[in-house]
N, C-alpha and C. Protein backbone atom coordinates (compact mmCIF):
# COMPACT_ATOMS: atom_id res chain seq x y z
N UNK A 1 73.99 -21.32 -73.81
CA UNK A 1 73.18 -21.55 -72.61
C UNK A 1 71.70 -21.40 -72.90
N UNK A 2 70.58 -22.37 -71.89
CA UNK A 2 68.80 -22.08 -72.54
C UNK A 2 68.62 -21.39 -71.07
N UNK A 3 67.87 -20.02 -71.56
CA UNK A 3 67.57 -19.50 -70.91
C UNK A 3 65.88 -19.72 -70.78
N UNK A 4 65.32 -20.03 -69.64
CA UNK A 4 63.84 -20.48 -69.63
C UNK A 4 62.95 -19.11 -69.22
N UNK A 5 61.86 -18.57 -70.04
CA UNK A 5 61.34 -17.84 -70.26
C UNK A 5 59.60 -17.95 -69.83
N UNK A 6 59.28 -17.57 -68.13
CA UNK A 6 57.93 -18.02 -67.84
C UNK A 6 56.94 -16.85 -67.98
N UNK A 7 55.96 -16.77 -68.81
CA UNK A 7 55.50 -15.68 -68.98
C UNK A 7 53.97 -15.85 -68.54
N UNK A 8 53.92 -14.56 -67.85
CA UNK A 8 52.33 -14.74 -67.35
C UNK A 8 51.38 -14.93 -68.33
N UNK A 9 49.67 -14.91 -67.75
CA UNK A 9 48.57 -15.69 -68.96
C UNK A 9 48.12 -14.26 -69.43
N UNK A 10 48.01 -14.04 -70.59
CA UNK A 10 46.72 -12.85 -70.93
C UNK A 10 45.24 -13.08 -69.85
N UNK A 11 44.57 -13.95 -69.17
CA UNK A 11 43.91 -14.07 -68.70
C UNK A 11 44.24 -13.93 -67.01
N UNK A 12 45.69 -13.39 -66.81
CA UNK A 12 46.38 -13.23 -65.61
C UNK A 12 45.49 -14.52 -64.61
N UNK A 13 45.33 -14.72 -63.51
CA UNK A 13 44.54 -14.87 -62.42
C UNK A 13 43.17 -16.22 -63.11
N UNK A 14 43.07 -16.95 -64.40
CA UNK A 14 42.19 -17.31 -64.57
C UNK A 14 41.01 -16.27 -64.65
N UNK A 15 41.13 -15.06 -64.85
CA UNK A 15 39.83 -14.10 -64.63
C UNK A 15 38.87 -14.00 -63.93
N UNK A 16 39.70 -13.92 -62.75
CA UNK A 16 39.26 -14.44 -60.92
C UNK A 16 39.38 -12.58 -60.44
N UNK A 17 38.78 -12.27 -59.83
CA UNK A 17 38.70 -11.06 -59.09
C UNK A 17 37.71 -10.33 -59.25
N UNK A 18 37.50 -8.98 -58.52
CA UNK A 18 37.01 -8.01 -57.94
C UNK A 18 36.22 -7.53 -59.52
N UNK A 19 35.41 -7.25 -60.01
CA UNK A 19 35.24 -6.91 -61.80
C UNK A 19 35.17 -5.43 -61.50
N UNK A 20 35.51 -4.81 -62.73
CA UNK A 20 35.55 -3.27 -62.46
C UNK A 20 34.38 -2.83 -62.92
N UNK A 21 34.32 -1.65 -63.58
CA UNK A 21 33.00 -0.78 -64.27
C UNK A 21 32.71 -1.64 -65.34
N UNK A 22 33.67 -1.94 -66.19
CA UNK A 22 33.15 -2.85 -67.27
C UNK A 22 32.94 -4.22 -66.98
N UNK A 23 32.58 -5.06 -65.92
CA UNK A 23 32.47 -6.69 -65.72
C UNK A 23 33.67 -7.15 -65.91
N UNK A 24 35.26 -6.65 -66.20
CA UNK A 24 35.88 -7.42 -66.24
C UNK A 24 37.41 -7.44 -64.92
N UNK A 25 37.06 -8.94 -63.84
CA UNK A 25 37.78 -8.97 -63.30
C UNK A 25 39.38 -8.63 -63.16
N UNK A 26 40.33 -8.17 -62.07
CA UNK A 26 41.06 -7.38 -62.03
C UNK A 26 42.46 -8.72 -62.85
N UNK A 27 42.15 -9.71 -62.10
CA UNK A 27 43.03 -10.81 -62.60
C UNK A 27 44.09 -10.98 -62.49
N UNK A 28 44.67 -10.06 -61.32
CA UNK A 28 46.23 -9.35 -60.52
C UNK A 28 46.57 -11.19 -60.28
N UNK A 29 47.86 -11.28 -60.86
CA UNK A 29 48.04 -12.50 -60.56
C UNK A 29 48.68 -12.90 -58.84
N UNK A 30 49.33 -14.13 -58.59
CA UNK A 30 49.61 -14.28 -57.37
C UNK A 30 50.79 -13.61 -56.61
N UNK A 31 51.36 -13.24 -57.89
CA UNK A 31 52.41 -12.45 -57.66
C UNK A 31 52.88 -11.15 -57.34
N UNK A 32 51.02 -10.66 -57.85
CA UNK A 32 51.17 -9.15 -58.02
C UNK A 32 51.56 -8.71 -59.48
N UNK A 33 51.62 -9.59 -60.43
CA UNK A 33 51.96 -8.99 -61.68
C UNK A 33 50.02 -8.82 -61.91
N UNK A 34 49.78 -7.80 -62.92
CA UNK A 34 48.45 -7.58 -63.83
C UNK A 34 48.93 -8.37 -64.99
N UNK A 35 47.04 -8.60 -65.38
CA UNK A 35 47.55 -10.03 -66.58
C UNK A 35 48.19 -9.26 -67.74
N UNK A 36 48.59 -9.55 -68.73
CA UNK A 36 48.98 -9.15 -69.75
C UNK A 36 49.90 -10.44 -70.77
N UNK A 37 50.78 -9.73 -71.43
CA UNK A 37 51.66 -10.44 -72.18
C UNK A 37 52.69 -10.23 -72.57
N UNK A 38 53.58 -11.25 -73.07
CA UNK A 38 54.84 -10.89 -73.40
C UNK A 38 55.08 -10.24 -74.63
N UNK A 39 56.12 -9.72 -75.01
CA UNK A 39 56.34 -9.21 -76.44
C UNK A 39 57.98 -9.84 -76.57
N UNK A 40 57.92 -11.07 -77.23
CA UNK A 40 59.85 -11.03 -77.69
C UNK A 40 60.40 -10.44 -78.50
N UNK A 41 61.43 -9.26 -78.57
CA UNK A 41 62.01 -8.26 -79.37
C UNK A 41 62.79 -9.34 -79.48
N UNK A 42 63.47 -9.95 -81.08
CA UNK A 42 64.53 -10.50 -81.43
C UNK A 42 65.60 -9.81 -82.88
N UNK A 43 66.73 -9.32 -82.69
CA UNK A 43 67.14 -8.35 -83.27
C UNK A 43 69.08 -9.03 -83.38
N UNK A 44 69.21 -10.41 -84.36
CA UNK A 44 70.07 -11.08 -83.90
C UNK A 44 70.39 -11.66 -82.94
N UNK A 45 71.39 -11.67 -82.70
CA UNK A 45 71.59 -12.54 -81.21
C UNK A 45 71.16 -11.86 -80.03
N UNK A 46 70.57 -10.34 -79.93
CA UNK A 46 69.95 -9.73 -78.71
C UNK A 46 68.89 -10.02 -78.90
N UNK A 47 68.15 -10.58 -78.03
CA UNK A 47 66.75 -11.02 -77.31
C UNK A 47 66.06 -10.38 -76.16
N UNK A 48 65.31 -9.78 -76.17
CA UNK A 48 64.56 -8.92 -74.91
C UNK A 48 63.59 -8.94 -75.14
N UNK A 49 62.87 -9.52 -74.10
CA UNK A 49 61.07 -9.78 -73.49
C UNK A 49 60.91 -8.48 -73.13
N UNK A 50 59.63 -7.98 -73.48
CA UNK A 50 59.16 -6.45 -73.10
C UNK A 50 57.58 -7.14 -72.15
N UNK A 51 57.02 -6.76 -71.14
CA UNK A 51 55.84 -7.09 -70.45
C UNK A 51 54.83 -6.23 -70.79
N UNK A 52 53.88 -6.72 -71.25
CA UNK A 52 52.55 -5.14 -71.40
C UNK A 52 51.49 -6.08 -70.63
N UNK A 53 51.30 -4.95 -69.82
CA UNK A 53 50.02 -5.16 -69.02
C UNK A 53 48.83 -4.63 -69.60
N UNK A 54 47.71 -5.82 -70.16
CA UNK A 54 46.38 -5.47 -70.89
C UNK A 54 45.74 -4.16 -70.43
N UNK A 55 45.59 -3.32 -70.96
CA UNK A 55 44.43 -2.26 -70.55
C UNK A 55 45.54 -1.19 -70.05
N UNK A 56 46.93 -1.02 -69.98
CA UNK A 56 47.76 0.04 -69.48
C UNK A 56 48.98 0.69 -70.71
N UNK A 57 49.50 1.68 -70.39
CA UNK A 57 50.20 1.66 -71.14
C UNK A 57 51.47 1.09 -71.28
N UNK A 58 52.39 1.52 -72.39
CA UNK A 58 53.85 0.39 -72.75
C UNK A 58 55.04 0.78 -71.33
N UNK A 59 54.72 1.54 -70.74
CA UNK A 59 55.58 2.19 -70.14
C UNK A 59 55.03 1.62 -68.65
N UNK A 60 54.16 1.11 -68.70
CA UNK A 60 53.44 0.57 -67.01
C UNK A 60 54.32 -0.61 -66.59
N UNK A 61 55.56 -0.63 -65.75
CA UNK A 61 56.14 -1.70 -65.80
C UNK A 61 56.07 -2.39 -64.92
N UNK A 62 55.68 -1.03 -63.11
CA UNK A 62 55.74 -1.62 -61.96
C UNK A 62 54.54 -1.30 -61.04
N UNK A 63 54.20 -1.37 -59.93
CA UNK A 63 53.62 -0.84 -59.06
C UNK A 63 54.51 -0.56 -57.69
N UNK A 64 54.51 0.53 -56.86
CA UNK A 64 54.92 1.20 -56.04
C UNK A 64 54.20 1.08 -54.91
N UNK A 65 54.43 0.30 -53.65
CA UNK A 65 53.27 0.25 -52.59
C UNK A 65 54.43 1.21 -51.82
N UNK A 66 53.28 2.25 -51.19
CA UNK A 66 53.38 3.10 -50.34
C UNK A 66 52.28 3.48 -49.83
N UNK A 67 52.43 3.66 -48.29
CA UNK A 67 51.13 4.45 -47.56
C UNK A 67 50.54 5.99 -48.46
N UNK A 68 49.45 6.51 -48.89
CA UNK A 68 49.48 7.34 -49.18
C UNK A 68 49.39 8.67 -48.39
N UNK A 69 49.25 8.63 -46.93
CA UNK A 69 49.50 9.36 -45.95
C UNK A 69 50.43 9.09 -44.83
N UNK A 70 51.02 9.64 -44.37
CA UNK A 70 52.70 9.49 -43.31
C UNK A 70 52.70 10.54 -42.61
N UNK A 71 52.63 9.96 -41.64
CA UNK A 71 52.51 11.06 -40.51
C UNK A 71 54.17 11.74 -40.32
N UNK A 72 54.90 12.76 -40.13
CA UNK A 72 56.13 13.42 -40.38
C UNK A 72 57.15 12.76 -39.26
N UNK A 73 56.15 11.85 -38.46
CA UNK A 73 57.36 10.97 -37.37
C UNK A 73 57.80 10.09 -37.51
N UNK A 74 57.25 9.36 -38.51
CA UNK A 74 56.78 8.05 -39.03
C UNK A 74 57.90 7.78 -40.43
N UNK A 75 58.14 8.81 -41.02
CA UNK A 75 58.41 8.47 -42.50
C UNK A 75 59.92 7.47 -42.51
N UNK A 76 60.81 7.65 -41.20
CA UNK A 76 61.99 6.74 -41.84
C UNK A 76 61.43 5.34 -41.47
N UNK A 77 60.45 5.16 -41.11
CA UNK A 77 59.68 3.81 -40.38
C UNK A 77 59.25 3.28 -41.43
N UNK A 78 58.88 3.56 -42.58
CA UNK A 78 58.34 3.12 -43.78
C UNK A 78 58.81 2.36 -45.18
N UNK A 79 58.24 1.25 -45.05
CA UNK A 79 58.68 0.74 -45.87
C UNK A 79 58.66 0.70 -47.43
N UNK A 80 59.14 1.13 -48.48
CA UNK A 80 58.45 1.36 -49.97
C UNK A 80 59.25 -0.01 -50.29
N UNK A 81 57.78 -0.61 -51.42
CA UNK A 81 58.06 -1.63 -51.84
C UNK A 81 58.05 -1.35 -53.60
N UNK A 82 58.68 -1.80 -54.57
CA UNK A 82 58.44 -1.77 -56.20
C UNK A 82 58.82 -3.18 -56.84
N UNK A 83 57.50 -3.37 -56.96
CA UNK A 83 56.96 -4.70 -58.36
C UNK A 83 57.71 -4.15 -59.55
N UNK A 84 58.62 -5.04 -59.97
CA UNK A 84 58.64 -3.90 -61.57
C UNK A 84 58.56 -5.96 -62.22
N UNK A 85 57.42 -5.60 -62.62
CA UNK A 85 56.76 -6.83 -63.49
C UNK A 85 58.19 -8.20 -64.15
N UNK A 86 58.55 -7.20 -64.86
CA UNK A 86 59.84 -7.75 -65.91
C UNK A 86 61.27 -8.09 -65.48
N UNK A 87 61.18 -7.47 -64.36
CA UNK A 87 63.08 -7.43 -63.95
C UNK A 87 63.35 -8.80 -63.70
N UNK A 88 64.96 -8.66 -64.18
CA UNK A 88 65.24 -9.82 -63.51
C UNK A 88 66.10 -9.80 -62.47
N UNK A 89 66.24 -11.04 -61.50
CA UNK A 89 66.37 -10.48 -60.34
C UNK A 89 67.49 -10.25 -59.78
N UNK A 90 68.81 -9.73 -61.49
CA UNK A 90 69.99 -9.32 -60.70
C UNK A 90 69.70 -7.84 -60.84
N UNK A 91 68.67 -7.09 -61.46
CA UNK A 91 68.40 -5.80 -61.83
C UNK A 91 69.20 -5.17 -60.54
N UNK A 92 69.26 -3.69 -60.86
CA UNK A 92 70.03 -2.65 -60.24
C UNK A 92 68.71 -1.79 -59.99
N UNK A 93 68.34 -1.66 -58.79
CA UNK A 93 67.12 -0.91 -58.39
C UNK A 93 67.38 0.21 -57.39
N UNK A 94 66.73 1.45 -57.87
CA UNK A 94 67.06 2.18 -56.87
C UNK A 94 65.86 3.59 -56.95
N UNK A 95 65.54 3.76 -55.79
CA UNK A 95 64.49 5.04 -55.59
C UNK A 95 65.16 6.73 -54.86
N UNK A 96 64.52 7.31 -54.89
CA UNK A 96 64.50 8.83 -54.49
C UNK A 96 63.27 9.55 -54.38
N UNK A 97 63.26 10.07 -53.35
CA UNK A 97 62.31 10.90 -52.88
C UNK A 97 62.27 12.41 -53.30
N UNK A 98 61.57 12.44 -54.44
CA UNK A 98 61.41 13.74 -55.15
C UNK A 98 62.82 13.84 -55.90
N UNK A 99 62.55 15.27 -56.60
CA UNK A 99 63.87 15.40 -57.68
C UNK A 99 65.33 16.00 -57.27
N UNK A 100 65.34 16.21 -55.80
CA UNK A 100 66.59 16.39 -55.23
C UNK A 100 66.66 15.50 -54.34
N UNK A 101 66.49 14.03 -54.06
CA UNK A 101 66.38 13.47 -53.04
C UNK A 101 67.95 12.68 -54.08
N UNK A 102 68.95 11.74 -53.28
CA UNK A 102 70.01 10.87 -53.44
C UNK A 102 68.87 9.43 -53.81
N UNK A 103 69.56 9.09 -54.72
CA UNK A 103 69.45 7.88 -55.35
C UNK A 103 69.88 6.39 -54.11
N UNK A 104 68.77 5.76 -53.76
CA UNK A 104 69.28 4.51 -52.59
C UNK A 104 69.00 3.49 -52.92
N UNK A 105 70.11 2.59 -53.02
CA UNK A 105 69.73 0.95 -53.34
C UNK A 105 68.50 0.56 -53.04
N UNK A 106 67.88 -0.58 -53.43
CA UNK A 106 66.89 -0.95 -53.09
C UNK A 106 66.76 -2.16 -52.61
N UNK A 107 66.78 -3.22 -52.17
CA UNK A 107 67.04 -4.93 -51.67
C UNK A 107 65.97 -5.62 -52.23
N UNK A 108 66.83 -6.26 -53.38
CA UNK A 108 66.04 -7.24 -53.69
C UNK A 108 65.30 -8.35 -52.24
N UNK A 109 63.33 -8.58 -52.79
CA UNK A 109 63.09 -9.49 -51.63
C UNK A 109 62.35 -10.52 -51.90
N UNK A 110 62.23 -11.40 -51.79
CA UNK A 110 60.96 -12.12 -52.14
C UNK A 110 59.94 -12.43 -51.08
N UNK A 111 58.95 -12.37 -51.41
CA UNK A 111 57.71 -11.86 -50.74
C UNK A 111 56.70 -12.02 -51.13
N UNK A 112 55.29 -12.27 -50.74
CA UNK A 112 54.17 -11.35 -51.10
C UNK A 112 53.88 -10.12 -51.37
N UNK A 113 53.56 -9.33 -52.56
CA UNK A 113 53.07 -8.03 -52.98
C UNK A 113 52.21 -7.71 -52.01
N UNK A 114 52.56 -6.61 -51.49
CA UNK A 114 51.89 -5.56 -50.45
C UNK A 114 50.63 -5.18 -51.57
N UNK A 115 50.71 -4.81 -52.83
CA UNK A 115 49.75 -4.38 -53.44
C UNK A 115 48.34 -5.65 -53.39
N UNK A 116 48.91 -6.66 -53.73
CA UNK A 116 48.46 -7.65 -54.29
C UNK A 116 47.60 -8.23 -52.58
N UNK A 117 48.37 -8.20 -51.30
CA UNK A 117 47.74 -8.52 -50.31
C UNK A 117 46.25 -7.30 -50.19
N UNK A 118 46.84 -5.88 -50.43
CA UNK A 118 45.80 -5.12 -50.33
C UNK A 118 44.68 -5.20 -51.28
N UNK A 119 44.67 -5.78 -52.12
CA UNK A 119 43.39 -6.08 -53.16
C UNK A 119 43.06 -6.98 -52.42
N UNK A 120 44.14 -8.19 -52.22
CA UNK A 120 43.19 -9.12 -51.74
C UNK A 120 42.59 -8.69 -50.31
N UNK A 121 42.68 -7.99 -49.78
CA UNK A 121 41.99 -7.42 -48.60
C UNK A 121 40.57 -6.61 -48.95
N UNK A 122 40.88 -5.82 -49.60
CA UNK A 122 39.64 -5.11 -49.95
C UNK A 122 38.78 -5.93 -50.35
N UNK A 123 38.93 -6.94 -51.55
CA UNK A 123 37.75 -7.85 -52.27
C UNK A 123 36.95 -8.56 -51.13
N UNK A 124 37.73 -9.07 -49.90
CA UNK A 124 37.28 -10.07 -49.26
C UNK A 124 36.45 -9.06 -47.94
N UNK A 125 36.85 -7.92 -47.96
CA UNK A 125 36.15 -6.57 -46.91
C UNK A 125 34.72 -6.82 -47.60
N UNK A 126 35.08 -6.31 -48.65
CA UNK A 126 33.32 -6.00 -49.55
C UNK A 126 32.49 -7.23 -49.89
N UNK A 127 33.15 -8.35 -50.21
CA UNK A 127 32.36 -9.34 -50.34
C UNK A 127 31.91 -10.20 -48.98
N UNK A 128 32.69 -9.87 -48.34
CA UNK A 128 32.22 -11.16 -46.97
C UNK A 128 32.60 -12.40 -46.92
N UNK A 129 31.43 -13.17 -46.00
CA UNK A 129 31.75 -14.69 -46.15
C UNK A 129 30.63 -15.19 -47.20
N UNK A 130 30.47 -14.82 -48.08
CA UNK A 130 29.26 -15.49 -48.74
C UNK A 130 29.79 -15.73 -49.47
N UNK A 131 29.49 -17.46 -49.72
CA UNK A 131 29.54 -18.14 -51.36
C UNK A 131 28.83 -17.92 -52.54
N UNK A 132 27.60 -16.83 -52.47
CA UNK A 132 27.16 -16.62 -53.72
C UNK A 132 27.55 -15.10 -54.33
N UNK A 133 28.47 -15.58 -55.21
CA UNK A 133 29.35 -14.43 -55.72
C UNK A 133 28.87 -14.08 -57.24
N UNK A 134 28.72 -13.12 -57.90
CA UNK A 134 28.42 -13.29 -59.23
C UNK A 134 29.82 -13.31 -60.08
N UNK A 135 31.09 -13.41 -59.38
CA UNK A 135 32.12 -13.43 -59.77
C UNK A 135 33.41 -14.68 -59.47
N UNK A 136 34.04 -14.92 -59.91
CA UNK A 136 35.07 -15.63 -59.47
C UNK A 136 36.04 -15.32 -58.77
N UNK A 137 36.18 -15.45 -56.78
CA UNK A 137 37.14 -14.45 -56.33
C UNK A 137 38.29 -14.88 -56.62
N UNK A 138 39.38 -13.95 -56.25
CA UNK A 138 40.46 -14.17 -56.42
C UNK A 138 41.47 -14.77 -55.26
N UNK A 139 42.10 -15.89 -55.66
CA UNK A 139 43.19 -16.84 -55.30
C UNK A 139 44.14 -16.18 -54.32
N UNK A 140 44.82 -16.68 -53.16
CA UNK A 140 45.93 -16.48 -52.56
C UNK A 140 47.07 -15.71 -53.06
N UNK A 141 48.00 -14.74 -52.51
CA UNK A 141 48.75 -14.16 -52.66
C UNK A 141 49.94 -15.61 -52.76
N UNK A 142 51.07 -15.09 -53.80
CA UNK A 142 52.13 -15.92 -53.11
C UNK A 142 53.37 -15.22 -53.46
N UNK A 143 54.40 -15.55 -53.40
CA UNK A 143 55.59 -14.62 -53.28
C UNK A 143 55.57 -14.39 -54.76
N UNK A 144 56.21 -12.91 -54.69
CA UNK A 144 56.92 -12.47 -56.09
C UNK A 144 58.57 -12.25 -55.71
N UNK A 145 59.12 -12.78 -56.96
CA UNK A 145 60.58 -12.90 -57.81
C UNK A 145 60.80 -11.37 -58.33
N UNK A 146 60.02 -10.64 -57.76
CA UNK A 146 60.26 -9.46 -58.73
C UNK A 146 60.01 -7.94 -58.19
N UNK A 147 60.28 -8.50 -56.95
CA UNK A 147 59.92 -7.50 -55.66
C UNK A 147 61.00 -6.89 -54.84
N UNK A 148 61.53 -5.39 -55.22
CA UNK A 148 62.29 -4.58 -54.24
C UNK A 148 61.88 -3.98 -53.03
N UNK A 149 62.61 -3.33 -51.56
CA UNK A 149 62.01 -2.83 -50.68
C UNK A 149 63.28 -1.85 -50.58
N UNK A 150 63.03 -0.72 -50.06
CA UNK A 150 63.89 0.19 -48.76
C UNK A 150 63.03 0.69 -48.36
N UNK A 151 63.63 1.62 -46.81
CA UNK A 151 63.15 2.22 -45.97
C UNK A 151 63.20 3.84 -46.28
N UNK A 152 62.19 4.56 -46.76
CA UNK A 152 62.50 5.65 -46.45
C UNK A 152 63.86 6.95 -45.86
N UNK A 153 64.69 7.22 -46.36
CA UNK A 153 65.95 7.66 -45.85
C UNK A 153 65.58 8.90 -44.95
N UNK A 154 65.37 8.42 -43.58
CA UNK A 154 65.35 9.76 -43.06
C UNK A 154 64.01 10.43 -42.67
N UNK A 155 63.88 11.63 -42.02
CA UNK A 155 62.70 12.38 -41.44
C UNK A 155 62.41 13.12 -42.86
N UNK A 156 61.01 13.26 -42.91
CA UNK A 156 60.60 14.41 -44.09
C UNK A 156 59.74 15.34 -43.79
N UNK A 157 59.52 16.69 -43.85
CA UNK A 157 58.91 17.56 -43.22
C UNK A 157 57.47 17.39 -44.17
N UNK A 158 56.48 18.16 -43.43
CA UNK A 158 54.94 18.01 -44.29
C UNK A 158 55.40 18.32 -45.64
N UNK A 159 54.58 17.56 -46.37
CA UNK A 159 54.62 18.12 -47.61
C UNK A 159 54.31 16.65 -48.91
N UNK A 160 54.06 17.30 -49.90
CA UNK A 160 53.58 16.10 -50.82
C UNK A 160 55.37 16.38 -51.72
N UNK A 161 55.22 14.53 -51.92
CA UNK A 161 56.79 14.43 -52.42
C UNK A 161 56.31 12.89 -53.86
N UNK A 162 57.25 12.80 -54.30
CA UNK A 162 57.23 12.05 -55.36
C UNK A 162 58.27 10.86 -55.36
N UNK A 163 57.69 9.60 -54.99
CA UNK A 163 58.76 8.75 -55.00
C UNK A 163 59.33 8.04 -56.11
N UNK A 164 60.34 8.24 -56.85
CA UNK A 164 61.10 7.75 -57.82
C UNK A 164 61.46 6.52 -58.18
N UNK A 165 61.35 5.72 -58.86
CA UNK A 165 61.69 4.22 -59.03
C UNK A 165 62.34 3.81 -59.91
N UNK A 166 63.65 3.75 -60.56
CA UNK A 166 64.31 2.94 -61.33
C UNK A 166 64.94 1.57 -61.50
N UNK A 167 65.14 1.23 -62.22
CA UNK A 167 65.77 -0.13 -62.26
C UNK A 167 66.28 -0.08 -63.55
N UNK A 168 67.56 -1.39 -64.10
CA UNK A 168 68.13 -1.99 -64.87
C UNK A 168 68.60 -3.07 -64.96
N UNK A 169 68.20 -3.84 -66.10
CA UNK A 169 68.78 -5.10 -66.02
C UNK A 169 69.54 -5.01 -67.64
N UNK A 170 69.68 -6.17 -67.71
CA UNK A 170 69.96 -6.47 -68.78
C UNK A 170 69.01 -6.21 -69.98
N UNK A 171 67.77 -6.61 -70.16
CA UNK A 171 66.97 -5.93 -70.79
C UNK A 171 66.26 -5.10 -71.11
N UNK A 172 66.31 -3.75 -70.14
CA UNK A 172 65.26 -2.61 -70.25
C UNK A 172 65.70 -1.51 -69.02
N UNK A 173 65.36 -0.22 -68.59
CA UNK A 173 65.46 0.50 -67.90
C UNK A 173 64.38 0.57 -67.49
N UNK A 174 63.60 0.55 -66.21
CA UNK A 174 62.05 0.87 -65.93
C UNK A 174 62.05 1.67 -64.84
N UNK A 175 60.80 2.60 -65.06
CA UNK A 175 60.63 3.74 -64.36
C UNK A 175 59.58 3.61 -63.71
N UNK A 176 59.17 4.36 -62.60
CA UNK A 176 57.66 4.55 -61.82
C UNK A 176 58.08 5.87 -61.02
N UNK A 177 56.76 6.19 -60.47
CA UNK A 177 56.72 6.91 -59.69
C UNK A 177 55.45 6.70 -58.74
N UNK A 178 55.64 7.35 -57.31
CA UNK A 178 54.27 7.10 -56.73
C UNK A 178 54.54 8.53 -56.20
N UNK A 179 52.72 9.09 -55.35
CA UNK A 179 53.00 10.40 -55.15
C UNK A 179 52.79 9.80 -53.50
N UNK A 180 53.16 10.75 -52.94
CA UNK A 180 52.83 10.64 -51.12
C UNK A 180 53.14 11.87 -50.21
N UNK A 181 52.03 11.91 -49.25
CA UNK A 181 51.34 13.43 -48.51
C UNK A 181 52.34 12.70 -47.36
N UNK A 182 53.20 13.82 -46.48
CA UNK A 182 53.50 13.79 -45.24
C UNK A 182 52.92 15.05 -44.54
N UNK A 183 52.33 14.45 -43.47
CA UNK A 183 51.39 14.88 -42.64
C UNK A 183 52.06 15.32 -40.98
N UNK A 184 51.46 16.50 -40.15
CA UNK A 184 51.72 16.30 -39.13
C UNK A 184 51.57 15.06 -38.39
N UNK A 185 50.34 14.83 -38.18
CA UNK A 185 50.16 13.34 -37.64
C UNK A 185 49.05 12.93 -38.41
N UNK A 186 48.71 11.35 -38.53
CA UNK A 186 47.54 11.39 -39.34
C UNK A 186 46.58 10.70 -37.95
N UNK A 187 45.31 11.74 -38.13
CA UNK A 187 44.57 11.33 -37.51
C UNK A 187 43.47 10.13 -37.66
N UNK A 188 43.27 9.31 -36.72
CA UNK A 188 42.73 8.14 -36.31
C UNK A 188 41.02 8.28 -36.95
N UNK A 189 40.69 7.41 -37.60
CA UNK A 189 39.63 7.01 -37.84
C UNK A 189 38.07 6.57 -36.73
């Protein structure tokens, strides 16, 4: 069987976005993947694509969108979303809330990256409507192939907790974590 193999650009995004401390744009592609590149491990007839995202380490596989504050009424209302760059999309995904929390499926979705909408929100906050940019902004969100969601299991009392992220596919095990404050209520701006 040919298995077809689409791999993002080292230049992610055309080198379109927000530029950081060093001038160089963020380049988050449409998907929400960061640019980077592939690596093909070939080891006989086993074949496995590894993803490295330029400028992170080997182990950076996903991003974790979560509110970073939750008010303690709020938390089964919440949705956690995980990018894991590489999976494919029969992977086995599943999160936990801190290191005694139960392990919960996760639903595969396809979507727009919550991360990827929030950049693109911020860039377009700070820049405005003006066409004279010293940068190249960055392009429309569009769905990612590579996007899990669940809901929070349940009420969680105040407290800072650690959300857990695994997955497996056929080629790799990938991990994340995100951290997140539950709050009495969070107060209004």
């Amino acid at each position: 069987p040919h298995h077809m193999i689409s791999v993002g650009a080292v230049c992610g995004a055309w080198w379109r976005g927000l530029p950081d401390e060093y001038g160089i744009p963020h380049a988050m592609m449409s998907d929400g993947t960061p640019p980077g590149y592939g690596i093909l491990l070939v080891d006989g007839s086993d074949v496995r694509l590894h993803w490295q995202s330029s400028r992170r380490r080997s182990g950076f596989q996903m991003h974790i969108d979560a509110p970073g504050i939750i008010a303690a009424g709020e938390t089964e209302n919440t949705t956690i979303s995980a990018n894991i760059f590489n999976a494919m999309p029969d992977a086995t995904v599943q999160m936990r809330i801190g290191e005694s929390g139960r392990w919960i499926d996760m639903e595969y979705t396809i979507a727009t990256d919550p991360v990827r909408e929030r950049v693109l929100y911020y860039e377009q906050t700070i820049t405005g409507q003006t066409d004279d940019l010293p940068y190249l902004p960055a392009g429309r969100a569009g769905n990612s192939y590579k996007l899990w969601q669940a809901d929070i299991p349940g009420h969680l009392e105040p407290g800072v907790y650690v959300i857990r992220v695994r997955a497996e596919d056929r080629w790799w095990v990938y991990e994340g974590n995100r951290v997140i404050r539950v709050v009495e209520q969070v107060d209004s701006p």
